[in-house]
Protein backbone atom coordinates (compact mmCIF):
# COMPACT_ATOMS: atom_id res chain seq x y z
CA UNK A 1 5.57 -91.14 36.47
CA UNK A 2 8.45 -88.60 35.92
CA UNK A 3 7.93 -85.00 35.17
CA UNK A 4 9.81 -83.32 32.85
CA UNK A 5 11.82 -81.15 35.70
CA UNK A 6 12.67 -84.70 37.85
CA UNK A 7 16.11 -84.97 38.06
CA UNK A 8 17.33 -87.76 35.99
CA UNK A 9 20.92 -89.89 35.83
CA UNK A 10 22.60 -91.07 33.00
CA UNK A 11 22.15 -94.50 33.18
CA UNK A 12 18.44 -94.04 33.36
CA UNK A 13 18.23 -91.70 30.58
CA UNK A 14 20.00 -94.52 28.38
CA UNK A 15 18.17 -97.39 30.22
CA UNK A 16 14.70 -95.57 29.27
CA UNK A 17 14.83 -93.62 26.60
CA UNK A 18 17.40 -95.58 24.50
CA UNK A 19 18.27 -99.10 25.42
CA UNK A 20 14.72 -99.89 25.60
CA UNK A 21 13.82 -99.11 21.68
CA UNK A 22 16.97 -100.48 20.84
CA UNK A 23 16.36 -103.41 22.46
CA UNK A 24 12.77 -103.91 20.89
CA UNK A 25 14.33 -103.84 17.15
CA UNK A 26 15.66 -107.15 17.20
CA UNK A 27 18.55 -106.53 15.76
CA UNK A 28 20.13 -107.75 12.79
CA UNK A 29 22.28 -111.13 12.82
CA UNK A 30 25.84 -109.63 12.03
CA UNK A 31 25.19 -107.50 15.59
CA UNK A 32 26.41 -110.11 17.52
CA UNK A 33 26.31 -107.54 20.79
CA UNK A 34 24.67 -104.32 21.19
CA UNK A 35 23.60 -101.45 23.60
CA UNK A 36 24.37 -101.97 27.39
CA UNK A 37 28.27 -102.95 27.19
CA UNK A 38 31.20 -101.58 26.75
CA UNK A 39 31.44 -102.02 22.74
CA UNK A 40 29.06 -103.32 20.41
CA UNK A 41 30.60 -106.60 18.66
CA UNK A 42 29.81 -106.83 14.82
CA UNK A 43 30.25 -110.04 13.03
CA UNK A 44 32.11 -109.51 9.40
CA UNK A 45 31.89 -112.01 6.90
CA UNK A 46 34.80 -112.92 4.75
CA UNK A 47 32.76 -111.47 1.39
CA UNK A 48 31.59 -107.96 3.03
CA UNK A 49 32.78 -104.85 4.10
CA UNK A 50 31.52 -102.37 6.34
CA UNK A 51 31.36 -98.66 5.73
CA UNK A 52 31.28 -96.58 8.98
CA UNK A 53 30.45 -93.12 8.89
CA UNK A 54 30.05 -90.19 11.02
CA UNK A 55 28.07 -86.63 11.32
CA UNK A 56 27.63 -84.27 13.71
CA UNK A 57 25.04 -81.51 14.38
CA UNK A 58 25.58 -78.79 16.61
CA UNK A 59 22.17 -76.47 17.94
CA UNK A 60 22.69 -72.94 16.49
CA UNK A 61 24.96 -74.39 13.55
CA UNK A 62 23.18 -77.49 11.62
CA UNK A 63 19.81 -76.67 13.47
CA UNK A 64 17.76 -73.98 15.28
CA UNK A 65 17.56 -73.39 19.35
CA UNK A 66 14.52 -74.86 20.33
CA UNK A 67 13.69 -77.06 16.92
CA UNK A 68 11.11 -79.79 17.21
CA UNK A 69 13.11 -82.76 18.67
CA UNK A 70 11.21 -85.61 17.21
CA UNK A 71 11.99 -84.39 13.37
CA UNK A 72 15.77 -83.58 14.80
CA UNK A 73 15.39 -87.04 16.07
CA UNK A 74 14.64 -88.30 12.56
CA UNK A 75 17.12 -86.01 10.97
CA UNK A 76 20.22 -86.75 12.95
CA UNK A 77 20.35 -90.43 12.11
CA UNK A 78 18.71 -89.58 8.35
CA UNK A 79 22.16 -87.72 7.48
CA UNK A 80 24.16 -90.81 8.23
CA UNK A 81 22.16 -92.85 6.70
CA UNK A 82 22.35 -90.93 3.57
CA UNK A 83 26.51 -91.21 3.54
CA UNK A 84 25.58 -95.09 3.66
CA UNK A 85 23.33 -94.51 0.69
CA UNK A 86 25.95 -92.56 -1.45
CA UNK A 87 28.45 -95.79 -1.26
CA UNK A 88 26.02 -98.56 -2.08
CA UNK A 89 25.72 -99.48 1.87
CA UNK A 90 22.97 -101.04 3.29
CA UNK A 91 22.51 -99.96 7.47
CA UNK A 92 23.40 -102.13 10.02
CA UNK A 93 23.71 -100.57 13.10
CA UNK A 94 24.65 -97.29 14.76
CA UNK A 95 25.92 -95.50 17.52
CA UNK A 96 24.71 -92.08 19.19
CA UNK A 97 26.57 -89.76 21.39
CA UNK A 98 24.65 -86.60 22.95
CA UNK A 99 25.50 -83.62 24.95
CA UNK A 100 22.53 -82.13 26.87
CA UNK A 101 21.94 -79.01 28.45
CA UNK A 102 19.47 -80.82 30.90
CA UNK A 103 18.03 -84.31 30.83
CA UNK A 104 14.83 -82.71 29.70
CA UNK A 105 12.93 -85.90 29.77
CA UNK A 106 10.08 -84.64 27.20
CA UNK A 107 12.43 -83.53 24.73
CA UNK A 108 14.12 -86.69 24.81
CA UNK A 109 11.09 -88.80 24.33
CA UNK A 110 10.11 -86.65 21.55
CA UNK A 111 13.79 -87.30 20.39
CA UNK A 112 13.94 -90.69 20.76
CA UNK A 113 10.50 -91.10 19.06
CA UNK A 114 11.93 -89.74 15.56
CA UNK A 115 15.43 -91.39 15.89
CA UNK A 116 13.84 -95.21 16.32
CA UNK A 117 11.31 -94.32 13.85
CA UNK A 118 13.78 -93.56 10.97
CA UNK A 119 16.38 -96.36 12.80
CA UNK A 120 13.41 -99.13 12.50
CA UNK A 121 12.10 -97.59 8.89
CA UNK A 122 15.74 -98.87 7.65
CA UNK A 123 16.36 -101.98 9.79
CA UNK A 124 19.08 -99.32 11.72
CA UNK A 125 19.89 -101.11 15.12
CA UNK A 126 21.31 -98.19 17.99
CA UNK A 127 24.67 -100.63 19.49
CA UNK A 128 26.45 -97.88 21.60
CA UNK A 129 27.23 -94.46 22.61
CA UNK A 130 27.42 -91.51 25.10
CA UNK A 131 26.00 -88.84 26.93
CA UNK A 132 27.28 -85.97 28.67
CA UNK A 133 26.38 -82.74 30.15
CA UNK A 134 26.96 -79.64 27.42
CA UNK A 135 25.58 -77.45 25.11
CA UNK A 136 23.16 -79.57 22.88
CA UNK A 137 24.95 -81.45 20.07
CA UNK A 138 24.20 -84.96 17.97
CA UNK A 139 27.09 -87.40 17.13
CA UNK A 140 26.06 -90.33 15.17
CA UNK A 141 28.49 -92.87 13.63
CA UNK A 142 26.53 -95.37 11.33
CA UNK A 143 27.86 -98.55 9.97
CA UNK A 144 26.98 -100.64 6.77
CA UNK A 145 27.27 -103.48 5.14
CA UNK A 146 27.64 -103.98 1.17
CA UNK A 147 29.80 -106.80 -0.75
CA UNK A 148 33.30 -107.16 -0.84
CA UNK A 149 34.98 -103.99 -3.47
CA UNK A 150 31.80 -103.21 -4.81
CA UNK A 151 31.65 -99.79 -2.60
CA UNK A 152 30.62 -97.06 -5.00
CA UNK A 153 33.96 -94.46 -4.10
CA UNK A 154 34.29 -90.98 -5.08
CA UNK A 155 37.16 -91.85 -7.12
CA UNK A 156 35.83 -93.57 -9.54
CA UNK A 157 34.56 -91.55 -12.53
CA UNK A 158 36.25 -91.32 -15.75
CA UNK A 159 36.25 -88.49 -18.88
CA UNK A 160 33.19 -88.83 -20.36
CA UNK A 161 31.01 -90.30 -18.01
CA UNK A 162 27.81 -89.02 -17.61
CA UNK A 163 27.29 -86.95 -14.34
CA UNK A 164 23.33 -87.80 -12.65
CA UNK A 165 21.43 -86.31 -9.76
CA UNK A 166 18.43 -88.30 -7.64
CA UNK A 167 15.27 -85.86 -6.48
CA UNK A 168 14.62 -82.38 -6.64
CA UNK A 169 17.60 -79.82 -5.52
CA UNK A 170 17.17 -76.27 -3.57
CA UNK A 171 13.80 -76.90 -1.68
CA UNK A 172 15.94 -77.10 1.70
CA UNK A 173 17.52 -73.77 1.25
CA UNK A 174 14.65 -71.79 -0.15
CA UNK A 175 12.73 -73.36 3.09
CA UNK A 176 15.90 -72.14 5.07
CA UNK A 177 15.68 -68.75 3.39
CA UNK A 178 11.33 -68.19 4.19
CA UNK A 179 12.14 -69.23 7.91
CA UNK A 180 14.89 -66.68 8.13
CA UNK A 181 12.82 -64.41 6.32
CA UNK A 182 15.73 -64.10 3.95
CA UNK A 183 12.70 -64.29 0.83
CA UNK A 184 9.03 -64.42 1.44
CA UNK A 185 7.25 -67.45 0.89
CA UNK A 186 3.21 -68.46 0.96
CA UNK A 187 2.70 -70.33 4.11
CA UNK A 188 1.19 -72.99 1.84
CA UNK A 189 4.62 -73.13 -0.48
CA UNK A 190 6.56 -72.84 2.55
CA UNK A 191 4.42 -76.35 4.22
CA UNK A 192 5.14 -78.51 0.71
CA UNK A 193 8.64 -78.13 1.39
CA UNK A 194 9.68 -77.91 4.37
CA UNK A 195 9.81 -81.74 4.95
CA UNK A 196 12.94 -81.33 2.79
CA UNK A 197 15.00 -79.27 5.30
CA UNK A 198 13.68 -81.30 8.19
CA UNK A 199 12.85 -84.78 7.40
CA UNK A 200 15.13 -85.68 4.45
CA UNK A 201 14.97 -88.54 2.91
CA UNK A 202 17.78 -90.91 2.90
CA UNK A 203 18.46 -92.69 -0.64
CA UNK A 204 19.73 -95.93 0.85
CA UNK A 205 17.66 -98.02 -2.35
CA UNK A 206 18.88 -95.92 -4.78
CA UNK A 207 22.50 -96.77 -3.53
CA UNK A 208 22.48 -100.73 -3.68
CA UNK A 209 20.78 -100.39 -7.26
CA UNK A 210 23.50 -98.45 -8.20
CA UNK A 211 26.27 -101.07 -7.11
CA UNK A 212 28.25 -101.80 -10.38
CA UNK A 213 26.29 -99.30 -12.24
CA UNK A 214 27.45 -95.78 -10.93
CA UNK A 215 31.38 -95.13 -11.24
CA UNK A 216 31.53 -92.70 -8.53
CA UNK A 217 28.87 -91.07 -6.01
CA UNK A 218 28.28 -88.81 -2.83
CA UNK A 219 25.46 -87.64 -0.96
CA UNK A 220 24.75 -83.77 -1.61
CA UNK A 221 24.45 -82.32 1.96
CA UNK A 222 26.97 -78.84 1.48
CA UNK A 223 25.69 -77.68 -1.91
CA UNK A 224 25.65 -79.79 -5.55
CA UNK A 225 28.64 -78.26 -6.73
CA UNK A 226 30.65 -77.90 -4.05
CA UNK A 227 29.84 -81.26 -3.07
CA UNK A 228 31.04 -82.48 -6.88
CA UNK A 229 34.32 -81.08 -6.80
CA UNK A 230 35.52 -83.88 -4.57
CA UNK A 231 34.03 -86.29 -6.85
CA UNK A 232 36.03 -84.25 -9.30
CA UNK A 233 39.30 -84.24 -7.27
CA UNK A 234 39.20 -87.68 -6.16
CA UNK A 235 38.75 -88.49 -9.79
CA UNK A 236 41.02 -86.23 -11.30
CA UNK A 237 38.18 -85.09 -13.89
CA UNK A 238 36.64 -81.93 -14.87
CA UNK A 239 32.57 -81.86 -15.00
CA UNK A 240 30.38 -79.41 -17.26
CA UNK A 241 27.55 -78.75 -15.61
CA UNK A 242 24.05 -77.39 -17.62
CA UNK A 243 22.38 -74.93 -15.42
CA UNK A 244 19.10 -75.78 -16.89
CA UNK A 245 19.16 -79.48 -16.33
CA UNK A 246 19.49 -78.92 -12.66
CA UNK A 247 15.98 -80.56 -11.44
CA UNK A 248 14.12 -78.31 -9.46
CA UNK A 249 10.34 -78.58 -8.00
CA UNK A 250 7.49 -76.06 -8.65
CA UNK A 251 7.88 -74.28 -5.60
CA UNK A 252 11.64 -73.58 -6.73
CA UNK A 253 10.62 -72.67 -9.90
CA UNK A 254 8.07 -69.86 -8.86
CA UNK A 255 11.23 -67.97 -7.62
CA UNK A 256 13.10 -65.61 -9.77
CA UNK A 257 15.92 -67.23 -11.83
CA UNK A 258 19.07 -66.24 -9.86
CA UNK A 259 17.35 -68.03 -7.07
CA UNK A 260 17.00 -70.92 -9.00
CA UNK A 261 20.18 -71.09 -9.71
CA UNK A 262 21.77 -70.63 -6.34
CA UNK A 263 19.85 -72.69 -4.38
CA UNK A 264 19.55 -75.72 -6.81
CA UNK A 265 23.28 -75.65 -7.28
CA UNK A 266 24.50 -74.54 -3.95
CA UNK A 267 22.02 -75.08 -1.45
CA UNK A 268 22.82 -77.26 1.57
CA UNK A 269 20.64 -80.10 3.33
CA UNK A 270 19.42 -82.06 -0.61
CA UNK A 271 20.67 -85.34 1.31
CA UNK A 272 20.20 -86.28 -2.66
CA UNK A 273 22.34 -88.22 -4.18
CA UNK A 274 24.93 -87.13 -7.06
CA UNK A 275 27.03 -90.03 -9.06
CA UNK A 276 28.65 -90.53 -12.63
CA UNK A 277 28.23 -93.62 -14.87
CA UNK A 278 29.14 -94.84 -18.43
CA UNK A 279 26.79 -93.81 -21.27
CA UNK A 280 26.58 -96.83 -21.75
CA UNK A 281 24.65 -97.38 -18.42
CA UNK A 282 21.64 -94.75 -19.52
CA UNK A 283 19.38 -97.42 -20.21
CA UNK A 284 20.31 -99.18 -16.57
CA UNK A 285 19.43 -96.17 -14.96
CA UNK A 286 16.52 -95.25 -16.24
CA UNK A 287 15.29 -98.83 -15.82
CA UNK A 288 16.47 -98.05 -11.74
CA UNK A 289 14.31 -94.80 -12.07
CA UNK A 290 11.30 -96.60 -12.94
CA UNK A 291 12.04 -99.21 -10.12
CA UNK A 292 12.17 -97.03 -7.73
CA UNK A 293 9.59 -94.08 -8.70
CA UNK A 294 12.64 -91.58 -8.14
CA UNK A 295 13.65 -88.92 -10.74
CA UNK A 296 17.54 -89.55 -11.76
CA UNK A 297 18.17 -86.26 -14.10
CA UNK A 298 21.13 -86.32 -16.18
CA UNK A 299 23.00 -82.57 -15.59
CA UNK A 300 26.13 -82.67 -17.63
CA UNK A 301 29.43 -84.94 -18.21
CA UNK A 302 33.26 -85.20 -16.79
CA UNK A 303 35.68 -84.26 -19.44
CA UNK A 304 39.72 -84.48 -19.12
CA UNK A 305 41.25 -82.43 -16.38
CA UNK A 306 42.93 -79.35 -17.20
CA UNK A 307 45.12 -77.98 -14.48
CA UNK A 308 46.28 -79.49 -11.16
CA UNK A 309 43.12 -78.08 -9.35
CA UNK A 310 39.38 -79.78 -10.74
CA UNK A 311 37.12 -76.84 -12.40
CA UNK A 312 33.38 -77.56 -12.85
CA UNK A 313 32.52 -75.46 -16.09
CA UNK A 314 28.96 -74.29 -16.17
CA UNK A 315 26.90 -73.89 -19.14
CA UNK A 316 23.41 -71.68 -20.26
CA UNK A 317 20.70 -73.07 -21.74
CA UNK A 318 22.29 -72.41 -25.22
CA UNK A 319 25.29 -74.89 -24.72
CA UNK A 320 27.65 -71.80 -23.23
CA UNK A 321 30.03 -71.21 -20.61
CA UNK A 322 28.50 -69.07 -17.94
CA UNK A 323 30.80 -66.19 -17.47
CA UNK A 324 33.38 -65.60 -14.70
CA UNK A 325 30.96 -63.67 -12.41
CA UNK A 326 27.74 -65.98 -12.87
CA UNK A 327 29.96 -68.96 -12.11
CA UNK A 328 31.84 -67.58 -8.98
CA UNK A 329 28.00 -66.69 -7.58
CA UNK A 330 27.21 -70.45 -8.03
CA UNK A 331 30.58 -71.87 -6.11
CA UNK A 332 28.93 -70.80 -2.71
CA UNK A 333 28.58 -73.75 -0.84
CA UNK A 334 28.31 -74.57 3.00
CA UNK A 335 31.36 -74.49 5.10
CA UNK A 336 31.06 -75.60 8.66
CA UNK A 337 33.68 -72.85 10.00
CA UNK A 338 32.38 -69.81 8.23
């Protein structure tokens, strides 16, 4: 039995805390070789495509020193799984890369524990990956499968179309602001929503329903609009945008308006999905709703660009613009290097 403070190789921290879950997933068919060699082999069929992406999260930067490992376990992989999500992917397999400060062999049960429990939740398989020495950061690349040019792209949307959001938006950064004591929170608010900064919930369902339905689409993870605008840019579209459609949960709405506001359309960590669609498809999506017992609010349109640069124009209650001021307090969204 190993103590936390044994000294422990590399090679044994992958053969134990690593290679063994991923090894007791049975992975999927298309892996046709996984963790242990020196790359994972993936069999393609002629009518799919795989979508491969990849995040990163950095201690001090995407998550606090010393946060619970098992829900940054969960987390790390959830955020990946989420960019599947946004294009229509279903998971296949992934691949994790970690630099350690120590081989702390507690923290990386705990960490293991979350990661195979969101990896098995979604049929996930780990194929691959690294570990070094360093301060403590997560690289994950995830891959997905989804039919042949029926990825949902960010390109997509068209002038007119309507523009929807999946969930609730702002609960992660109004739990961000209690726990840096940026607002004060009850500690009963603060516990039925904090599950939204930590443990988000990847909309990987959501995403295959919307496979022929949605014109474009992207996982919220730096702020709603912020995130938009490269829907926007990609598309070549404008958006208007009705502040008071923005869905927000009770907690969010026991704050004081401007807080609202700011958090629901800027806040970071949603991991909700945005994406446009016809008019025509209202009745489609409310039928997915439904399906899937997820809210899909309707917050405004795309309209014909107007300059070279995309503009999201955002409106009151009453149907008008917000002015200059309002609407340059909303733009704030995360940036990795500020």
């Amino acid at each position: 039995m190993h103590s936390s403070s044994d000294p422990i190789g590399e090679f044994e921290l992958i053969q134990r805390f690593f290679k063994t879950g991923a090894d007791a997933m049975n992975p999927k068919s298309e892996i046709g070789l996984g963790i242990g060699d020196d790359c994972a082999l993936i069999q393609a069929s002629s009518n799919e495509e795989i979508a491969i992406t990849t995040d990163m999260l950095v201690e001090g930067r995407h998550f606090f020193v010393g946060a619970d490992p098992e829900l940054l376990g969960r987390k790390a992989l959830a955020v990946n799984l989420s960019d599947l999500a946004a294009m229509g992917a279903t998971p296949l397999g992934f691949t994790l890369a970690l630099a350690l400060p120590d081989a702390d062999q507690v923290w990386l049960e705990a960490f293991s524990k979350g990661l195979f429990s969101i990896a098995k939740q979604f049929s996930c398989s780990l194929i691959g990956g690294d570990t070094t020495a360093g301060p403590l950061t997560i690289s994950i690349t995830a891959l997905g499968t989804l039919p042949k040019g029926e990825a949902i792209q960010r390109s997509g949307a068209k002038p007119g179309d309507d523009i929807w959001v999946s969930g609730e938006l702002g609960d992660a950064r109004l739990a961000l602001a209690a726990l840096r004591h940026e607002i004060s929170l009850p500690e009963v608010d603060l516990k039925q929503i904090e599950h939204r900064m930590h443990q988000p919930i990847p909309r990987v369902e959501l995403g295959t329903h919307l496979r022929g339905v949605a014109t474009a689409a992207l996982d919220i993870s730096d702020g709603l609009l912020g995130d938009l605008k490269h829907i926007l840019s990609q598309s070549k579209v404008d958006a208007q945008i009705r502040i008071d459609q923005l869905p927000k949960s009770a907690i969010l709405l026991k704050q004081d308006s401007s807080i609202q506001n700011q958090f629901a359309a800027c806040g970071g960590d949603d991991y909700e999905i945005c994406f446009t669609a016809d008019k025509h498809q209202r009745d489609a999506i409310e039928h997915i709703s439904k399906t899937l017992n997820l809210p899909l609010t309707r917050i405004g349109q795309t309209i014909a660009i107007k300059s070279d640069a995309a503009n999201i124009e955002i409106l009151n209650s009453d149907g008008k613009p917000l002015s200059d001021a309002e609407t340059l307090s909303l733009m704030k969204s995360f940036d990795h290097f500020k």
